[in-house]
N, C-alpha and C. Protein backbone atom coordinates (compact mmCIF):
# COMPACT_ATOMS: atom_id res chain seq x y z
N UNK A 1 127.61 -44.56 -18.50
CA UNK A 1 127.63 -43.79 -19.72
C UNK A 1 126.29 -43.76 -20.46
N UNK A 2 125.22 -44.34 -20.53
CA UNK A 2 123.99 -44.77 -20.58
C UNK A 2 123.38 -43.17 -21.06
N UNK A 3 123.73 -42.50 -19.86
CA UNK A 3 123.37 -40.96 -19.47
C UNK A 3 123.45 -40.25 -20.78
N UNK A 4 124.21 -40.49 -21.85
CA UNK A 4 124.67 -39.41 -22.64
C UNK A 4 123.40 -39.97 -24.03
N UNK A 5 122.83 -41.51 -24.02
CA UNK A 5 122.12 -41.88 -24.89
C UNK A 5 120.51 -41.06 -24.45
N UNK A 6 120.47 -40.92 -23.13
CA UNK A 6 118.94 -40.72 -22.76
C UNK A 6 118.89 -39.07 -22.75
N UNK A 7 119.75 -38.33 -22.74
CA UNK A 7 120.04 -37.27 -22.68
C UNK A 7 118.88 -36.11 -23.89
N UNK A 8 118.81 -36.64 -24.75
CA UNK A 8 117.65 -35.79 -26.11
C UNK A 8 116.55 -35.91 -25.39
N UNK A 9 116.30 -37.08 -24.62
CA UNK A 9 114.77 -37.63 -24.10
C UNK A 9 114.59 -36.26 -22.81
N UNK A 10 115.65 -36.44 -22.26
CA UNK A 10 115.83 -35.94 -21.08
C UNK A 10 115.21 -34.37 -21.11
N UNK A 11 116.01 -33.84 -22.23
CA UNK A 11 115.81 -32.64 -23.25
C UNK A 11 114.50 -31.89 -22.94
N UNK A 12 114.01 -32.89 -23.71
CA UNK A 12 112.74 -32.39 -24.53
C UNK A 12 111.89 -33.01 -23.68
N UNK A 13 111.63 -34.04 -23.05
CA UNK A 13 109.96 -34.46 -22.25
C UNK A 13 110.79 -33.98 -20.94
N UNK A 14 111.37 -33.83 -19.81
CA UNK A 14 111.75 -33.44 -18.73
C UNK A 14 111.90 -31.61 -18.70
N UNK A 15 112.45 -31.30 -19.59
CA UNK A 15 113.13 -29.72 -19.45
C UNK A 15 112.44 -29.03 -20.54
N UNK A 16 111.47 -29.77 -21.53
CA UNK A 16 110.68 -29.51 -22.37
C UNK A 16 111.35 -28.35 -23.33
N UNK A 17 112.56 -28.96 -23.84
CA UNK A 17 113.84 -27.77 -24.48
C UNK A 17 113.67 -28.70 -25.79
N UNK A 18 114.48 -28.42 -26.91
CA UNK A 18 114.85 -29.38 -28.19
C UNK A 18 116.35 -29.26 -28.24
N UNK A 19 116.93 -29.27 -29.32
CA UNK A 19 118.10 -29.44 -29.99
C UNK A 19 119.38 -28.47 -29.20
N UNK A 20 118.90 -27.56 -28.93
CA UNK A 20 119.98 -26.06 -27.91
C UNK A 20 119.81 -26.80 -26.25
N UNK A 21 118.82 -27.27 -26.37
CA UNK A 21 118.81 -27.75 -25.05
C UNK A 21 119.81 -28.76 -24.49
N UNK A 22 119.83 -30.03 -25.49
CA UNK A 22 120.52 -31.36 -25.29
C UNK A 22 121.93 -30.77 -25.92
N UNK A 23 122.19 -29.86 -26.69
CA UNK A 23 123.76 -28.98 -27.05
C UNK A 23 124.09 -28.73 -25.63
N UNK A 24 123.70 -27.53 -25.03
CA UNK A 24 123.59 -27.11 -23.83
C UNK A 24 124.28 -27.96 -22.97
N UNK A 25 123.26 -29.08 -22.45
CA UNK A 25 123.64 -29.93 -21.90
C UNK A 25 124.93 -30.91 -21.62
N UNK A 26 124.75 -30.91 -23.09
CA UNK A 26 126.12 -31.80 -23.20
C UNK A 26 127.54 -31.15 -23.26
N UNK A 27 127.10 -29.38 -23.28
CA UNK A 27 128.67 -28.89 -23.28
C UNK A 27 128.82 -28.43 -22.19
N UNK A 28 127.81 -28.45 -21.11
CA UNK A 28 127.83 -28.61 -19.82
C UNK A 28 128.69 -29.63 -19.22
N UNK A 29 128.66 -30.94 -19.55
CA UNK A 29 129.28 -32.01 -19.27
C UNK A 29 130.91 -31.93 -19.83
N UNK A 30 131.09 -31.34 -21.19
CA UNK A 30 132.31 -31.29 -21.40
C UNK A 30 132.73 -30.22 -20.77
N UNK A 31 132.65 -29.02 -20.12
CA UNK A 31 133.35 -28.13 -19.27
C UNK A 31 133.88 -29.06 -18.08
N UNK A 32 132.90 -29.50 -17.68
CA UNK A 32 132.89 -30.36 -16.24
C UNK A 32 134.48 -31.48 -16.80
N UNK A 33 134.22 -32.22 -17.80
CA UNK A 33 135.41 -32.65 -18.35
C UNK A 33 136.48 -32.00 -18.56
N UNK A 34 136.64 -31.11 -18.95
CA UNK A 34 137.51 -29.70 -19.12
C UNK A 34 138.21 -29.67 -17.89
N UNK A 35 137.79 -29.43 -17.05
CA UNK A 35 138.05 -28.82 -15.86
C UNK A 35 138.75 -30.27 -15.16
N UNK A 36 138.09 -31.47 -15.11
CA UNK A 36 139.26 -32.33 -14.50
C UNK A 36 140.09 -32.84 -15.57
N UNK A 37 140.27 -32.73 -16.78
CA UNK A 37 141.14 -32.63 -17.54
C UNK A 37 142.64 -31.96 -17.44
N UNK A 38 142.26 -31.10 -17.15
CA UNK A 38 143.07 -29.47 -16.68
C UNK A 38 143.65 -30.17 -15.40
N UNK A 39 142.50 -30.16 -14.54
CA UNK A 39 143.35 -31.13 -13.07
C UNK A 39 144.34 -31.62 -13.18
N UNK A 40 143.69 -33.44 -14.06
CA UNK A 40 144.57 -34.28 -13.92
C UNK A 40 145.88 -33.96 -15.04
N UNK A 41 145.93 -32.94 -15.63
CA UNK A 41 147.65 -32.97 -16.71
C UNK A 41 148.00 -32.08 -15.69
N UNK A 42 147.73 -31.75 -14.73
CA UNK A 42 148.78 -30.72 -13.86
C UNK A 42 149.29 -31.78 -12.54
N UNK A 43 148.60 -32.64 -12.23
CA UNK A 43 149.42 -33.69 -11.74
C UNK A 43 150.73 -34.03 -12.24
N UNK A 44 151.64 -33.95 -10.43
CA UNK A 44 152.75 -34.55 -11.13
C UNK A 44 153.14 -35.86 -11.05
N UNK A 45 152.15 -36.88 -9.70
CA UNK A 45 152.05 -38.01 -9.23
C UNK A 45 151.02 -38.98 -9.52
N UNK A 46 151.12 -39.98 -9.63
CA UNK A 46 149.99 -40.63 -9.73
C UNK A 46 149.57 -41.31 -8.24
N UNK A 47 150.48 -40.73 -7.31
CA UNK A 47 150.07 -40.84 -5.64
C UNK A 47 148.95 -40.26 -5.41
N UNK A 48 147.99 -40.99 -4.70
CA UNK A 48 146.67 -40.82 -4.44
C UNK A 48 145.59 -40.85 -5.72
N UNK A 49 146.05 -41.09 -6.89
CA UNK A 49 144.60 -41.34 -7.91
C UNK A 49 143.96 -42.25 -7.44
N UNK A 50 144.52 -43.54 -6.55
CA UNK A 50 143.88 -44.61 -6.05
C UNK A 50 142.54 -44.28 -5.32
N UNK A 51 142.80 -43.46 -4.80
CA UNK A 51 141.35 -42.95 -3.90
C UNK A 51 140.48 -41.92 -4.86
N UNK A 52 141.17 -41.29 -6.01
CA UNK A 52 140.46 -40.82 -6.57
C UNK A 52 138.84 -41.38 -7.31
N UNK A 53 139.11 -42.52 -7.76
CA UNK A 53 138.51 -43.82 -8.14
C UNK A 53 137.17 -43.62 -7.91
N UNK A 54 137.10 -44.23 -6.39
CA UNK A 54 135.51 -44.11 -5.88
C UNK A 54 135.09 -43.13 -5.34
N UNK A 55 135.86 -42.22 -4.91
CA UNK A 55 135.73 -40.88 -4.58
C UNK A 55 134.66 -40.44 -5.71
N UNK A 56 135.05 -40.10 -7.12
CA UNK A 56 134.48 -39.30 -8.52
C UNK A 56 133.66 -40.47 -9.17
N UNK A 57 133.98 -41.84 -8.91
CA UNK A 57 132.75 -42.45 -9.04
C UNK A 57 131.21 -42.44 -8.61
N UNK A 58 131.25 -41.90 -7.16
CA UNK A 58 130.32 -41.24 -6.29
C UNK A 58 130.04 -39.80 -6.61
N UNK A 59 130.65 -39.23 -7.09
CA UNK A 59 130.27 -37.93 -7.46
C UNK A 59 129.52 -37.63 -8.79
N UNK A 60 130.26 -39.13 -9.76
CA UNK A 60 129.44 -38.69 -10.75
C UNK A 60 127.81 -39.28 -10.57
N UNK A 61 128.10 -40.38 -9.77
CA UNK A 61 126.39 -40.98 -9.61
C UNK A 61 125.72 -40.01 -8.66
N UNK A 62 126.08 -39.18 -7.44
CA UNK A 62 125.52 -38.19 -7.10
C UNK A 62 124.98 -37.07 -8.19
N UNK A 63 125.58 -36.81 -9.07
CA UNK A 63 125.28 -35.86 -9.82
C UNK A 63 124.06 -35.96 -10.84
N UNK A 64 124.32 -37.69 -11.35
CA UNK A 64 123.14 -38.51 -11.74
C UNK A 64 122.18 -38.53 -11.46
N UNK A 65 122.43 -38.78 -9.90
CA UNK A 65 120.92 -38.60 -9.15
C UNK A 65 120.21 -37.68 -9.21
N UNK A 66 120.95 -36.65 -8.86
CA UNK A 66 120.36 -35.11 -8.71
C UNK A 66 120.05 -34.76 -10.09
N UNK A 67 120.68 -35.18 -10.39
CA UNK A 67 120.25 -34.64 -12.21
C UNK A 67 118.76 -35.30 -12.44
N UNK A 68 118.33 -36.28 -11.85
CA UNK A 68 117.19 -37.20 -12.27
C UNK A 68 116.34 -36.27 -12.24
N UNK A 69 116.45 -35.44 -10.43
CA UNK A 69 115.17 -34.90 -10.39
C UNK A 69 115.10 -33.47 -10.53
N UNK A 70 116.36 -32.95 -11.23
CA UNK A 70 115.81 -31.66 -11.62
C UNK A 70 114.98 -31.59 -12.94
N UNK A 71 113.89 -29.97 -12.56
CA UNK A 71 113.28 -30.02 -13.52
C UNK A 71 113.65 -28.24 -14.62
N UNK A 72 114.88 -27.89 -13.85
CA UNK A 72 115.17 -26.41 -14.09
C UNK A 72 116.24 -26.93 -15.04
N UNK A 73 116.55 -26.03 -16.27
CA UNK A 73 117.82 -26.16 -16.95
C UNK A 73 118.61 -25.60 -16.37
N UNK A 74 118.98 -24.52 -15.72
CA UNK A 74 120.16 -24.00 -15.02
C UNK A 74 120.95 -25.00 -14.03
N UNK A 75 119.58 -25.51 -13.68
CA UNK A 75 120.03 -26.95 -12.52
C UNK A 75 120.87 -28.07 -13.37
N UNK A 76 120.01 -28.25 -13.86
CA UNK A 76 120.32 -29.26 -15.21
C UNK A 76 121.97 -28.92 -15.38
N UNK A 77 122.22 -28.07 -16.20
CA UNK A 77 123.15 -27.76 -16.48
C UNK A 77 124.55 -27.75 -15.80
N UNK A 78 124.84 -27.17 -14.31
CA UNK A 78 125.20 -26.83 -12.97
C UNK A 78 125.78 -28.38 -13.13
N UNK A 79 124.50 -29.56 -12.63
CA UNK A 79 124.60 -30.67 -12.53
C UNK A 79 125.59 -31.48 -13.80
N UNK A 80 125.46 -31.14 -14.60
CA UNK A 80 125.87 -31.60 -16.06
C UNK A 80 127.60 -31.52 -15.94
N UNK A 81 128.07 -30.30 -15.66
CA UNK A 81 129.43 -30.15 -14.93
C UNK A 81 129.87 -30.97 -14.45
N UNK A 82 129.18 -31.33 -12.97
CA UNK A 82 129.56 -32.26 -12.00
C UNK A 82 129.68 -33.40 -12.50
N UNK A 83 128.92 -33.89 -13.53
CA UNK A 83 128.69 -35.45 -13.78
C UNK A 83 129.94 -35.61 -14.64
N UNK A 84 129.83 -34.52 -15.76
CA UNK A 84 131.41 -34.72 -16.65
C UNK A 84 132.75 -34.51 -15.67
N UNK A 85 132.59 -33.84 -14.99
CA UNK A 85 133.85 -34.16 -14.55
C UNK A 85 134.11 -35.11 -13.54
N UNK A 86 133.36 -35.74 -12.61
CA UNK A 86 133.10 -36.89 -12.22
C UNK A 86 133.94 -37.96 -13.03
N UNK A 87 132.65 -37.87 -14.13
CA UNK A 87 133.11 -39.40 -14.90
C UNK A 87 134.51 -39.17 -15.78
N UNK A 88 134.99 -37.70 -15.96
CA UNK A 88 136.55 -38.08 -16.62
C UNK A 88 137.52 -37.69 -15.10
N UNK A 89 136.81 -37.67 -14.26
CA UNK A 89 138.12 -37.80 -12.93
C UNK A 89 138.35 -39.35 -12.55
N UNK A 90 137.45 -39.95 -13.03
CA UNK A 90 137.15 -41.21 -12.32
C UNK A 90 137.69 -42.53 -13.56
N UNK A 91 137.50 -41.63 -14.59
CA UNK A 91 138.33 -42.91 -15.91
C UNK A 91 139.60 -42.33 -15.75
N UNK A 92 140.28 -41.22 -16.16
CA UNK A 92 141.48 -41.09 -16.11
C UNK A 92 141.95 -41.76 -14.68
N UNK A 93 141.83 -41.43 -13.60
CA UNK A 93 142.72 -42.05 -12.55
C UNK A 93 142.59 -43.15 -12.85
N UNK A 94 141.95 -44.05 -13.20
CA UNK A 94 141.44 -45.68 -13.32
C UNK A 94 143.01 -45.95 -14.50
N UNK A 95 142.60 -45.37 -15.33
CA UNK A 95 143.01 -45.23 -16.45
C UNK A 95 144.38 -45.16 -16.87
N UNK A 96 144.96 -44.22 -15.46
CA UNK A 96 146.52 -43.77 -15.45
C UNK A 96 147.31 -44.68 -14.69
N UNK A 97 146.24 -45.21 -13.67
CA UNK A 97 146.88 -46.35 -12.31
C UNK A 97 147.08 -47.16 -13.35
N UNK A 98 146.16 -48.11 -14.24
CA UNK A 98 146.00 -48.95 -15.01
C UNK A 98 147.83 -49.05 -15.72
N UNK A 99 147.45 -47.67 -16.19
CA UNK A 99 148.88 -47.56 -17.68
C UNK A 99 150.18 -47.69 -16.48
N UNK A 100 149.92 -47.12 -15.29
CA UNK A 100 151.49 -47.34 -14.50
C UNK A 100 152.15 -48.55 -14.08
N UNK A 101 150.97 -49.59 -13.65
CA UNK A 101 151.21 -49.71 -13.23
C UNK A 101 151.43 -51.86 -14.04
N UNK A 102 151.42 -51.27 -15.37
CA UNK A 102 151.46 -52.62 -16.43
C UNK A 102 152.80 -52.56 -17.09
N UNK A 103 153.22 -53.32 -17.16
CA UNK A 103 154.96 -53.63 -17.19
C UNK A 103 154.54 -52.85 -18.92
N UNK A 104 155.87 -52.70 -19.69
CA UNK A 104 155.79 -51.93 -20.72
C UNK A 104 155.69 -52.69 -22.04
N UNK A 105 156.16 -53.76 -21.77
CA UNK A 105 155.71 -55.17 -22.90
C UNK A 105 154.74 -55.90 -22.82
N UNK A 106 153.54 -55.17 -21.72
CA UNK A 106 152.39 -55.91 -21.85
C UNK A 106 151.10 -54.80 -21.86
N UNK A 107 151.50 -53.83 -21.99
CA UNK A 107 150.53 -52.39 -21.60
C UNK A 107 149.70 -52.10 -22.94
N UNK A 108 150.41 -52.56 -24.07
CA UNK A 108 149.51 -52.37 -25.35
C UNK A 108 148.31 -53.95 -25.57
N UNK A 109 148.54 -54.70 -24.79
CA UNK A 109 147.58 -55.79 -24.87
C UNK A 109 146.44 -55.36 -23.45
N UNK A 110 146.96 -54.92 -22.19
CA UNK A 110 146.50 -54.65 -21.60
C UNK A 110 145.31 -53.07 -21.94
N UNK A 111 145.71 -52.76 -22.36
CA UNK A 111 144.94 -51.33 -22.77
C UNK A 111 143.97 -51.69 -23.91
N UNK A 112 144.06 -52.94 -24.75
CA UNK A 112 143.02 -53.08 -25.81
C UNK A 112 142.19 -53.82 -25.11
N UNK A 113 142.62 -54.57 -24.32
CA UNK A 113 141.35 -55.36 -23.49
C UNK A 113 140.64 -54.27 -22.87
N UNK A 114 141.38 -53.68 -21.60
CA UNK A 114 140.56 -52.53 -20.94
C UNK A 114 139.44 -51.65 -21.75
N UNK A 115 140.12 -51.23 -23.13
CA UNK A 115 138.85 -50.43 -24.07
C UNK A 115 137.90 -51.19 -24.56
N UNK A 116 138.72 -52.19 -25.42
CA UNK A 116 137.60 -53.53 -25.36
C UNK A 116 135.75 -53.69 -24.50
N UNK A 117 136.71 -53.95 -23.09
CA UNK A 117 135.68 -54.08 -22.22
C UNK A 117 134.94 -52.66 -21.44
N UNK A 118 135.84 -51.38 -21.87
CA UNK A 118 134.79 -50.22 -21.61
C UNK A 118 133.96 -49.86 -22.46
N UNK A 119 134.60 -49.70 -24.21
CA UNK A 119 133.80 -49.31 -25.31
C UNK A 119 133.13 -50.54 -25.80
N UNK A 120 133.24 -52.19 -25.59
CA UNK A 120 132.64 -52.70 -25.91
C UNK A 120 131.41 -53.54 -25.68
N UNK A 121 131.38 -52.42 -23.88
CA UNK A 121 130.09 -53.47 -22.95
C UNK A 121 129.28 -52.20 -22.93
N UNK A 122 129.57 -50.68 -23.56
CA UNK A 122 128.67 -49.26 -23.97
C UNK A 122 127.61 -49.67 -24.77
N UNK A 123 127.60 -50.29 -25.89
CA UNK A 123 126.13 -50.56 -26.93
C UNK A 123 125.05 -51.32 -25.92
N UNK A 124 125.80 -51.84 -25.15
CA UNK A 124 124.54 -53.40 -24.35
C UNK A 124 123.98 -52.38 -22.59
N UNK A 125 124.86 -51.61 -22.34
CA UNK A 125 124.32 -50.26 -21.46
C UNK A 125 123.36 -49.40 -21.91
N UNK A 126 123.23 -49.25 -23.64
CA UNK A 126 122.93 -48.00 -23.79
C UNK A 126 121.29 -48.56 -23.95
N UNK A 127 121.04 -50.16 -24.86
CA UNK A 127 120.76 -50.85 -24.86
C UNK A 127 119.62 -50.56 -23.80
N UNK A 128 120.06 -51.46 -22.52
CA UNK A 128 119.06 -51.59 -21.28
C UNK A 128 119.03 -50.75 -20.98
N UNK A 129 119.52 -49.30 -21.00
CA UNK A 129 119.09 -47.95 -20.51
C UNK A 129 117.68 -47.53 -21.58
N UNK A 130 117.88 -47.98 -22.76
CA UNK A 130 116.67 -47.50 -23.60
C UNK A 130 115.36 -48.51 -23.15
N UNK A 131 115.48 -49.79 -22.68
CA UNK A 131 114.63 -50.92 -22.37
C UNK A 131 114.16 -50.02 -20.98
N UNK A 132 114.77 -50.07 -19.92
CA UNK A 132 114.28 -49.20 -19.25
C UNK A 132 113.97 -47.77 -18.81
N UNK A 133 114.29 -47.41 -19.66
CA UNK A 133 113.69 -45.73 -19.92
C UNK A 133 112.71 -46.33 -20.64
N UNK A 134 111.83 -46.60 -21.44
CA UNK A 134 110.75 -46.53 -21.81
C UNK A 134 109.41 -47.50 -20.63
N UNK A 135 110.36 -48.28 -19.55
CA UNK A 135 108.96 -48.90 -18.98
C UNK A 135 109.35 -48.28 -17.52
N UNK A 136 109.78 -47.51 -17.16
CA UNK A 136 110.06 -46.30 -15.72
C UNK A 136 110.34 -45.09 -15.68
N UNK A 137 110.59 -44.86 -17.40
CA UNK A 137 110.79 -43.28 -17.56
C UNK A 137 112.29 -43.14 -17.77
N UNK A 138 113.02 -42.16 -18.47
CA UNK A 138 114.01 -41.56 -18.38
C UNK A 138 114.59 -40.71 -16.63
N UNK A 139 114.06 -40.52 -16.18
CA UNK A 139 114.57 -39.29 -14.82
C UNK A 139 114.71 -41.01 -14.05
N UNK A 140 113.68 -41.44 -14.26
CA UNK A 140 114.14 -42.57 -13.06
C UNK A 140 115.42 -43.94 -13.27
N UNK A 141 115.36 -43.92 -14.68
CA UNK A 141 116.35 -44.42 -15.22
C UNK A 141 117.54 -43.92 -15.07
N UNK A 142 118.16 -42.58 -15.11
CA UNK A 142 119.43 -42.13 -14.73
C UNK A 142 119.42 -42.16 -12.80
N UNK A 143 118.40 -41.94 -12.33
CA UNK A 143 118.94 -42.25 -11.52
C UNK A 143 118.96 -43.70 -10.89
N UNK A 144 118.42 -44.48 -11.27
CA UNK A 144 119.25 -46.15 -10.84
C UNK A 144 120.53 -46.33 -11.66
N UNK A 145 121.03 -45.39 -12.77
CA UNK A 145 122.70 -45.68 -13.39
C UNK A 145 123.13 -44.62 -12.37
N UNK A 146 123.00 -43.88 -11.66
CA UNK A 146 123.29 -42.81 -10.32
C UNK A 146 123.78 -43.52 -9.12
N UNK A 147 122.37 -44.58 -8.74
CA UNK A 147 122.96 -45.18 -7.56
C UNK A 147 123.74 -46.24 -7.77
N UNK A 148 123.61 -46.60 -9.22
CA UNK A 148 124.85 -48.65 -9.36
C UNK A 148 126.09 -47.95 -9.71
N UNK A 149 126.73 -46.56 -9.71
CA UNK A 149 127.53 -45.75 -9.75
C UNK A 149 128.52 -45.77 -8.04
N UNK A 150 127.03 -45.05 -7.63
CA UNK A 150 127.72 -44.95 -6.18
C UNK A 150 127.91 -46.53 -5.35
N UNK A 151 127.07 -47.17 -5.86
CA UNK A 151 127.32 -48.77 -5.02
C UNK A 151 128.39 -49.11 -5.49
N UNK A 152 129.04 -49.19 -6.93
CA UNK A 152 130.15 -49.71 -7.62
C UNK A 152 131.03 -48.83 -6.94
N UNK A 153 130.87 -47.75 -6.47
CA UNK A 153 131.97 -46.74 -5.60
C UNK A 153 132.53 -47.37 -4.59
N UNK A 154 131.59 -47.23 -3.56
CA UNK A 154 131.36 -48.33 -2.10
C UNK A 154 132.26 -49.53 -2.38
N UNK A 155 131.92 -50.23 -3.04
CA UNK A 155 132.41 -51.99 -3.36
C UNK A 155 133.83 -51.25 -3.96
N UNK A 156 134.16 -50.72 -4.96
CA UNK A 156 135.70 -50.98 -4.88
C UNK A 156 136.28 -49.82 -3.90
N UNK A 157 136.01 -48.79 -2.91
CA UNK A 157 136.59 -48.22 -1.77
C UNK A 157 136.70 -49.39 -0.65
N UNK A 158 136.09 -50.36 -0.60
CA UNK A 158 136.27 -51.70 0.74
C UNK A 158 137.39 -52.44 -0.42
N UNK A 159 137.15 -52.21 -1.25
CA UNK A 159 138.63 -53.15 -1.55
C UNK A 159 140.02 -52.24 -1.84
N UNK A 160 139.62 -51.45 -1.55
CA UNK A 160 141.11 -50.47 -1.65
C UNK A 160 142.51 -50.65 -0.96
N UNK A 161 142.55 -51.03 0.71
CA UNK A 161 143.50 -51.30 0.93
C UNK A 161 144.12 -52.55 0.52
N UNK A 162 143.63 -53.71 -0.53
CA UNK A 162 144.00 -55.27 -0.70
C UNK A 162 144.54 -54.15 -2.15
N UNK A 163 143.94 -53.55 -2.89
CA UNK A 163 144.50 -52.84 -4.21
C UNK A 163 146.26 -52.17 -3.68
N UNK A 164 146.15 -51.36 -2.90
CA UNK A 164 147.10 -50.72 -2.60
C UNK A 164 148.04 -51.57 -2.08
N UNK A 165 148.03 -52.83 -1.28
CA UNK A 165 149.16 -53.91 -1.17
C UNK A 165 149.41 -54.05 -2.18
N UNK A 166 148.47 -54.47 -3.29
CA UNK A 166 149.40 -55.28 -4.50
C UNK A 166 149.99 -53.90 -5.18
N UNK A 167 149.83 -52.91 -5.58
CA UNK A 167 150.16 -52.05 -6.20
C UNK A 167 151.37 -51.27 -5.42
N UNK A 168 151.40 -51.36 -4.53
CA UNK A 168 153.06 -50.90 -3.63
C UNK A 168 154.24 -50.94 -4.00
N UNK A 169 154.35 -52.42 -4.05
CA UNK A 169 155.52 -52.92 -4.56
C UNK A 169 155.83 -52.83 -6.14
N UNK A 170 155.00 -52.49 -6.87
CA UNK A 170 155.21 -51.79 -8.33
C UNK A 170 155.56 -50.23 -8.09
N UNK A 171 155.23 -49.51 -7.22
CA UNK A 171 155.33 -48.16 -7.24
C UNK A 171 156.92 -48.09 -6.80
N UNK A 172 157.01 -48.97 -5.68
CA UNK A 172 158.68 -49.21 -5.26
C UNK A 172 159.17 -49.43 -6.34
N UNK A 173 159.31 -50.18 -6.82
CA UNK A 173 160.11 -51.03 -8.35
C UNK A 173 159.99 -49.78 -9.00
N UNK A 174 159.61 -49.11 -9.22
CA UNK A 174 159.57 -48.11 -10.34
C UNK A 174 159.81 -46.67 -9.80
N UNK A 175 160.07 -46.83 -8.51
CA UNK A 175 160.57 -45.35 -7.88
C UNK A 175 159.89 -44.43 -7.17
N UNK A 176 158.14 -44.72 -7.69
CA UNK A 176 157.65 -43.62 -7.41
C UNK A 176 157.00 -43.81 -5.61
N UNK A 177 157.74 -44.74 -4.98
CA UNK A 177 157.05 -44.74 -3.66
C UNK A 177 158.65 -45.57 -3.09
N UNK A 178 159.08 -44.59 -1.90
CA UNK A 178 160.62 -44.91 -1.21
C UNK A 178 159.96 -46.37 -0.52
N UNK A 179 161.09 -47.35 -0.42
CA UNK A 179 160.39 -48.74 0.45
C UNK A 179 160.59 -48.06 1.89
């Protein structure tokens, strides 16, 4: 999430745009959100979000990447799509497995930790994204949050089938998978 703090920088010394530019940009990213938004409420299963995961985790750090080194706004932009919807394909499934799959008297403790630890480890990201954007640059800075995107992809797709054992037998219990 880093991406959305460096984004003015990105703007104006990379695409050499101001204020319409980093607008632009960023409602680039919310279409891209839009659009797997739209996706995921037309789901009627939460069968297969599991793979969704690192799948759009990789897509959004691909998009990261590529975003590093464009120097065109149309590109820019194009890219900006991909990354928003990436990163809300990739929290919601996280997000929905999470809510299914937590018994119902423990899902409101479980869900303040989870935000807790998403909205509350964002200031100390945005943080070392500004520490290193100023001693490697901004373009090169999104893209090392690009590739620890796609590596964090990798690492939880090898643990997917040990996820999907434990998570089985909750989907049974609750109907949504025949034993």
């Amino acid at each position: 999430m880093p991406y959305t703090v460096l984004m003015p920088v990105f703007a104006k010394t990379i695409l050499h745009g101001g204020s319409h530019t980093f607008g632009f940009l960023m409602g680039a990213s919310g279409i891209g959100a839009l659009i797997g938004a739209i996706y995921m409420a037309s789901r009627k299963s939460v069968l297969g979000l599991i793979k969704m995961v690192p799948l759009f985790a990789a897509v959004f750090g691909l998009g990261l990447i590529l975003f590093s080194f464009s120097h065109l706004f149309l590109i820019s932009m194009a890219l900006m799509v991909v990354i928003g919807l990436g990163m809300l394909m990739q929290m919601t499934s996280s997000n929905t497995i999470l809510q299914t799959i937590v018994d119902d008297d423990k899902r409101g403790r479980v869900m303040s930790f989870y935000t807790m630890a998403f909205m509350g480890t964002a200031p100390f990201g945005s943080l070392l994204a500004g520490m290193l954007a100023s001693k490697i640059g901004v373009a090169n800075t999104i893209m090392i949050g690009g590739a620890s995107c796609i590596l964090g992809a990798i690492v939880f797709a090898k643990e997917l089938p040990k996820l999907k054992k434990m998570i089985r037998p909750i989907y049974i219990r609750l109907g949504i998978l025949k034993n």
